[in-house]
C-alpha atoms as a PDB file:
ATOM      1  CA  UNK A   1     233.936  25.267  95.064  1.00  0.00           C
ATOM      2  CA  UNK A   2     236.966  26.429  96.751  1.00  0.00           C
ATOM      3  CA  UNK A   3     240.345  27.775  96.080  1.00  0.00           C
ATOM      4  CA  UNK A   4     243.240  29.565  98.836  1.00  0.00           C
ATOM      5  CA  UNK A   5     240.690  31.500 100.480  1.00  0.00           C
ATOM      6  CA  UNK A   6     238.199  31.902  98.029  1.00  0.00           C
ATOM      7  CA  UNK A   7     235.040  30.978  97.741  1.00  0.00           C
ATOM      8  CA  UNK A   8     233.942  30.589  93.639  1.00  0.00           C
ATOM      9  CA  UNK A   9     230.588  30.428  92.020  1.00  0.00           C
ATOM     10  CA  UNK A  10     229.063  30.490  88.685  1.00  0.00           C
ATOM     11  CA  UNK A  11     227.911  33.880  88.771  1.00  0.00           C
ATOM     12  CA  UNK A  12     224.891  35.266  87.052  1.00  0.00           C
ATOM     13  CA  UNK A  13     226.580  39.283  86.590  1.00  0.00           C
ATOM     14  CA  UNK A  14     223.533  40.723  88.236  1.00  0.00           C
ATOM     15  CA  UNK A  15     225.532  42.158  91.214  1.00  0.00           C
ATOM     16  CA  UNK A  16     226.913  45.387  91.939  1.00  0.00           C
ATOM     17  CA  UNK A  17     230.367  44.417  92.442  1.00  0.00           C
ATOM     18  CA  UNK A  18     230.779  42.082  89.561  1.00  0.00           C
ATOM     19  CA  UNK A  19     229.309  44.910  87.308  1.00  0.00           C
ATOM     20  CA  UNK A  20     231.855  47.048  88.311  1.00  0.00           C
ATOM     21  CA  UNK A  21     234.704  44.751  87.986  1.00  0.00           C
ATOM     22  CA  UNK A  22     233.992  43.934  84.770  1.00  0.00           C
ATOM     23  CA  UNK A  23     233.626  47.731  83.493  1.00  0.00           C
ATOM     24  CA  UNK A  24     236.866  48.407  85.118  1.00  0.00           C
ATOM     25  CA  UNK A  25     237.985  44.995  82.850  1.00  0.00           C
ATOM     26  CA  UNK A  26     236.553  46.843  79.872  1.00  0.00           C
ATOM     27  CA  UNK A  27     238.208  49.876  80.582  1.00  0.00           C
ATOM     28  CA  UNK A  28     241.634  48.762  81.305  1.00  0.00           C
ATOM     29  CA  UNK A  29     241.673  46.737  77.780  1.00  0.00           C
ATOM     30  CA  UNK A  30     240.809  49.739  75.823  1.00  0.00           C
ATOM     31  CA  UNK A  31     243.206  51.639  77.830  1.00  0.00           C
ATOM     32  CA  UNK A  32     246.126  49.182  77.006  1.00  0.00           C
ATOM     33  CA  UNK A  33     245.190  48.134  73.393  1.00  0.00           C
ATOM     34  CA  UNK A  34     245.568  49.828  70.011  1.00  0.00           C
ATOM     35  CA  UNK A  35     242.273  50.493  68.308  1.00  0.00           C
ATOM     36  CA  UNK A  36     240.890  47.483  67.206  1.00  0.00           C
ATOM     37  CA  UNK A  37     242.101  45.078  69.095  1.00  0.00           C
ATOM     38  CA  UNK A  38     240.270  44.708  72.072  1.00  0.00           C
ATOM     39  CA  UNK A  39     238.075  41.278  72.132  1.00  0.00           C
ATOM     40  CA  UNK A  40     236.735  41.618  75.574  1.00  0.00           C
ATOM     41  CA  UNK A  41     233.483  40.264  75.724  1.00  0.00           C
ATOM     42  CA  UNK A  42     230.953  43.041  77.227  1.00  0.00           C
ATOM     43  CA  UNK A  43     228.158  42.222  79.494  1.00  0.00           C
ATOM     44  CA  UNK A  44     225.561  41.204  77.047  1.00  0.00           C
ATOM     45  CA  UNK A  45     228.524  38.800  75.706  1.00  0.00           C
ATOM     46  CA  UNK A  46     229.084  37.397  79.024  1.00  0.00           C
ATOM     47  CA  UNK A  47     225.261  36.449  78.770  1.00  0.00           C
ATOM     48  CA  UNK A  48     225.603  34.339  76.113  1.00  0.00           C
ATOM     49  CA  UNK A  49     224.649  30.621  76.157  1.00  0.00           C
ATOM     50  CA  UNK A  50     227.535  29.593  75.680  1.00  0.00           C
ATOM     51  CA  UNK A  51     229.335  31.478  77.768  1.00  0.00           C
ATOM     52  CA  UNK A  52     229.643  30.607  82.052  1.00  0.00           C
ATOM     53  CA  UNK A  53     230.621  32.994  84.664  1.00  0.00           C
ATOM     54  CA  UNK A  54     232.177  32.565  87.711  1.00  0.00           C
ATOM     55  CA  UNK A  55     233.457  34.672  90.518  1.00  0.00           C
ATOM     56  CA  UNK A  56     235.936  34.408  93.259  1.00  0.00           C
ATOM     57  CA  UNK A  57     235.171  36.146  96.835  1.00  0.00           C
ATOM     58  CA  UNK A  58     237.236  36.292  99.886  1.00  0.00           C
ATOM     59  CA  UNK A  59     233.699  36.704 102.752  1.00  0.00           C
ATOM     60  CA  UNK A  60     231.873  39.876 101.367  1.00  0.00           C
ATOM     61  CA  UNK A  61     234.732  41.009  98.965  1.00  0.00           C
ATOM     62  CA  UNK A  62     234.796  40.078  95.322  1.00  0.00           C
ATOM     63  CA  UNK A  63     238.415  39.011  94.179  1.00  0.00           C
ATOM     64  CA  UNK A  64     238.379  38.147  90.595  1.00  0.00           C
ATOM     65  CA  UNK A  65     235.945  37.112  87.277  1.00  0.00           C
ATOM     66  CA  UNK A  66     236.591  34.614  84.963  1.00  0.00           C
ATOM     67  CA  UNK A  67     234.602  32.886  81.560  1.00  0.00           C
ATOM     68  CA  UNK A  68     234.554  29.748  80.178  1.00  0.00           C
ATOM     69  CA  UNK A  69     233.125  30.137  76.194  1.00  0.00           C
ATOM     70  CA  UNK A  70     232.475  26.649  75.022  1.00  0.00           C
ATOM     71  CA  UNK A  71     233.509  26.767  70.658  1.00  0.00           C
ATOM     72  CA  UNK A  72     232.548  23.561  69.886  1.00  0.00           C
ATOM     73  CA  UNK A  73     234.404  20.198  69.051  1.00  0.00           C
ATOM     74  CA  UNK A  74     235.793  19.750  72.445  1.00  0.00           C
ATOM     75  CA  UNK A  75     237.459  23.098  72.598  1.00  0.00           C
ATOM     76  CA  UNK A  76     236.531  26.241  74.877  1.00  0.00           C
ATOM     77  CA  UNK A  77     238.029  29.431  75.210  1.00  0.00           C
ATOM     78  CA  UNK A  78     239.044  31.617  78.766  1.00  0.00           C
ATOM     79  CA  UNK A  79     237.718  34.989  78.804  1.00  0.00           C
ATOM     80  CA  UNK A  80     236.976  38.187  81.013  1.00  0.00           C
ATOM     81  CA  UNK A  81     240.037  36.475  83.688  1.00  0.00           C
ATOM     82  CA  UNK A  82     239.861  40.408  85.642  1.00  0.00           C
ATOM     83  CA  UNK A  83     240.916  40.578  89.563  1.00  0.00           C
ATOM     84  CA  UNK A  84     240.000  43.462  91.627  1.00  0.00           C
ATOM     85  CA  UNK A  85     243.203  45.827  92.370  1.00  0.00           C
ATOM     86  CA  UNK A  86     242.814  44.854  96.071  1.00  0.00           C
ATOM     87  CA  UNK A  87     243.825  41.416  95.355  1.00  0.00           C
ATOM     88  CA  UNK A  88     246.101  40.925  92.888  1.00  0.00           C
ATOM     89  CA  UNK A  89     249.004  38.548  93.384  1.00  0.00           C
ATOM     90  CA  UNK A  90     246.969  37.054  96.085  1.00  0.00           C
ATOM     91  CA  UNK A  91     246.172  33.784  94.153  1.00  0.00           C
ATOM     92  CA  UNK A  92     242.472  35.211  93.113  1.00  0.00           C
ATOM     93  CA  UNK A  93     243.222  34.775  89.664  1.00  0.00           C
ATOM     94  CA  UNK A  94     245.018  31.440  90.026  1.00  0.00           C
ATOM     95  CA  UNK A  95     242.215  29.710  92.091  1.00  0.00           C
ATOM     96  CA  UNK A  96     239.494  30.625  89.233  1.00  0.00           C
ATOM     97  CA  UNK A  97     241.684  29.620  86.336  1.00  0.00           C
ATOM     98  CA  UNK A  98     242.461  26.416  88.248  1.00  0.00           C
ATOM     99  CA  UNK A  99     238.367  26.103  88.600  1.00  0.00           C
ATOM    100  CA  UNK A 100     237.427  27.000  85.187  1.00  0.00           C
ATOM    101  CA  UNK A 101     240.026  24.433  83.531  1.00  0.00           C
ATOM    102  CA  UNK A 102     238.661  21.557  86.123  1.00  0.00           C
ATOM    103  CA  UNK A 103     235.341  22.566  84.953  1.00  0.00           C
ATOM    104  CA  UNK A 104     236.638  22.218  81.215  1.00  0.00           C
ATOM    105  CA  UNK A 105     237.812  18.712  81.506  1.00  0.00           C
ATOM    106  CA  UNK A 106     234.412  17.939  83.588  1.00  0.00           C
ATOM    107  CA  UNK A 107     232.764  19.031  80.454  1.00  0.00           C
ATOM    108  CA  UNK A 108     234.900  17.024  78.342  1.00  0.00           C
ATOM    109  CA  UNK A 109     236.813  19.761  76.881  1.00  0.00           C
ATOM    110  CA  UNK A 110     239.903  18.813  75.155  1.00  0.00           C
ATOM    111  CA  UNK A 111     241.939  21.816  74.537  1.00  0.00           C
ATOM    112  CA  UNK A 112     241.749  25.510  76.215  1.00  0.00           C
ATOM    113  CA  UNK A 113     242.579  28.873  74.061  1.00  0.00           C
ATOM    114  CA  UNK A 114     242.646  32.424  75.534  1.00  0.00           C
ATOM    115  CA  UNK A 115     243.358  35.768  73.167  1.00  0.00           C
ATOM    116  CA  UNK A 116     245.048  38.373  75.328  1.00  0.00           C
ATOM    117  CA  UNK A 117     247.503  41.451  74.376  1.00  0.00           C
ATOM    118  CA  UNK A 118     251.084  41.851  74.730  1.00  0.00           C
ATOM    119  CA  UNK A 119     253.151  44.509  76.746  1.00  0.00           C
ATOM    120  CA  UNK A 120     254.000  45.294  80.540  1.00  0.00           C
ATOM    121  CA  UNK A 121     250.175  45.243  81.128  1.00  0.00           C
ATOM    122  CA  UNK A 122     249.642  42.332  80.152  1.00  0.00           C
ATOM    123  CA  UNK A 123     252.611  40.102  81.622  1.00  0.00           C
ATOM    124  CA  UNK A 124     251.183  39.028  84.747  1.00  0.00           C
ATOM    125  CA  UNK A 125     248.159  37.482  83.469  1.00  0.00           C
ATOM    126  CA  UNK A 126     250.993  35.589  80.137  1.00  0.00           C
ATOM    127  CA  UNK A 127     252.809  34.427  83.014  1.00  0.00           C
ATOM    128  CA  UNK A 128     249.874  32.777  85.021  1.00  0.00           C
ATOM    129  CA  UNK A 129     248.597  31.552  81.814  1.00  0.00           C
ATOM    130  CA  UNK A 130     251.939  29.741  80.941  1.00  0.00           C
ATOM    131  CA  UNK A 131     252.641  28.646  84.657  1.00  0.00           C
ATOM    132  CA  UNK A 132     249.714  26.574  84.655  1.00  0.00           C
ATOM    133  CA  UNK A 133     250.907  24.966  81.257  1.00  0.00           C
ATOM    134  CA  UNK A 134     249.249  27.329  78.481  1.00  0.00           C
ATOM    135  CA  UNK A 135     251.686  27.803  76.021  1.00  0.00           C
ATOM    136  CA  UNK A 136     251.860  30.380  72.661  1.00  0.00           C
ATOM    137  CA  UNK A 137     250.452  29.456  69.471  1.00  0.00           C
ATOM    138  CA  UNK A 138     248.466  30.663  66.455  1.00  0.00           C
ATOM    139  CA  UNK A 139     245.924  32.211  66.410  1.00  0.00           C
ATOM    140  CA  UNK A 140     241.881  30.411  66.642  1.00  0.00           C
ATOM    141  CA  UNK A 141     237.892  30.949  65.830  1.00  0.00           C
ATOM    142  CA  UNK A 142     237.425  34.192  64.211  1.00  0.00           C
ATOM    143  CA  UNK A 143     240.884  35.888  65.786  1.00  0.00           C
ATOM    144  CA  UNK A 144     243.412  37.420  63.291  1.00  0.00           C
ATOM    145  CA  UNK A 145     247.021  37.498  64.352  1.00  0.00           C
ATOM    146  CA  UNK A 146     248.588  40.764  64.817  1.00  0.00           C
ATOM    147  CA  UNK A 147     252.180  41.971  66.515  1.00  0.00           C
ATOM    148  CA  UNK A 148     249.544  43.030  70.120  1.00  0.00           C
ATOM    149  CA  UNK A 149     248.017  39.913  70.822  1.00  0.00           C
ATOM    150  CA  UNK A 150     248.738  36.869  71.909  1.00  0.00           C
ATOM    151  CA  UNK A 151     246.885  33.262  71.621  1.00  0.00           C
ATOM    152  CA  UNK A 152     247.501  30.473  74.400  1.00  0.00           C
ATOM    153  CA  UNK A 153     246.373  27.079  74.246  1.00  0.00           C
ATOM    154  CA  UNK A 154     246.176  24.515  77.177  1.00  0.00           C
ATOM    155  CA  UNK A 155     245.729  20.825  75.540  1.00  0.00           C
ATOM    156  CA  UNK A 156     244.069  19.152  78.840  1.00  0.00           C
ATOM    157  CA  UNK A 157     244.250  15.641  77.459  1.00  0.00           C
ATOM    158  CA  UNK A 158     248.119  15.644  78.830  1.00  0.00           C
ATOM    159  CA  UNK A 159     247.359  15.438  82.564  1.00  0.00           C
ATOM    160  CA  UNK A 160     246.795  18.963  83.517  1.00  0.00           C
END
């Protein structure tokens, strides 16, 4: 599938590139997150069965990364959503969350979550989240509320 310019696929995170992205992903959340409060799933957590993978590329270049985690009772959760530094606020990040929810209601999903943090670092990916029609709420699964992060829900029975 396509989005603006990109070309997305489920990826399988043997590459190079995709590596890299997602330790700079890894890195950054530590960076901008009090101790104990980063929920970033690592690679072998990215391998999970439950968990798909998909990247964006513009030709040769990798743009962004992006998870679906499927919880169970017709509700799955976004994860890893990085873009590479070289394309942000290029529409990288909006093209894969735009795949991974039609790929959510394909599979019959009912309702999308994401956990992210709060602060300047954090406030372009809450306001792509909530442009697309996530909006706050409490928090789900095995997540405990605190004053860093935040919890977004996208109910996709409402016409997304």
């Amino acid at each position: 599938m396509t989005g603006p310019g990109y070309a997305i696929r489920e990826d399988d995170l043997g590459g190079e590139a995709v590596r890299a992205l997602l330790a700079l992903h890894l890195r950054g959340m530590h960076a901008q997150s009090p101790p104990g409060s980063v929920y970033a799933l690592d690679l072998s957590g990215l391998q999970r069965p439950d968990v798909t993978v998909w990247s964006a590329w513009r030709g040769d270049a990798l743009a962004s990364i992006g998870a679906l985690r499927t919880l169970g009772d017709g509700h799955g959760e976004l994860k890893s959503m990085r873009t590479h530094p070289a394309f942000l606020r290029q529409g990288a990040a909006a093209a894969l969350l735009d795949h991974i929810i039609g790929v959510a209601l394909k599979r019959g999903l009912h309702r999308l979550s994401l956990e992210t943090g709060s602060g300047p670092a954090f406030e372009p990916a809450l306001a792509l989240y909530r442009r697309r029609g996530f909006v706050d709420g409490p928090a789900f699964g095995d997540y405990a509320a605190s004053d860093f992060n935040r919890f977004l829900h996208l109910d996709l029975r409402e016409g997304v």
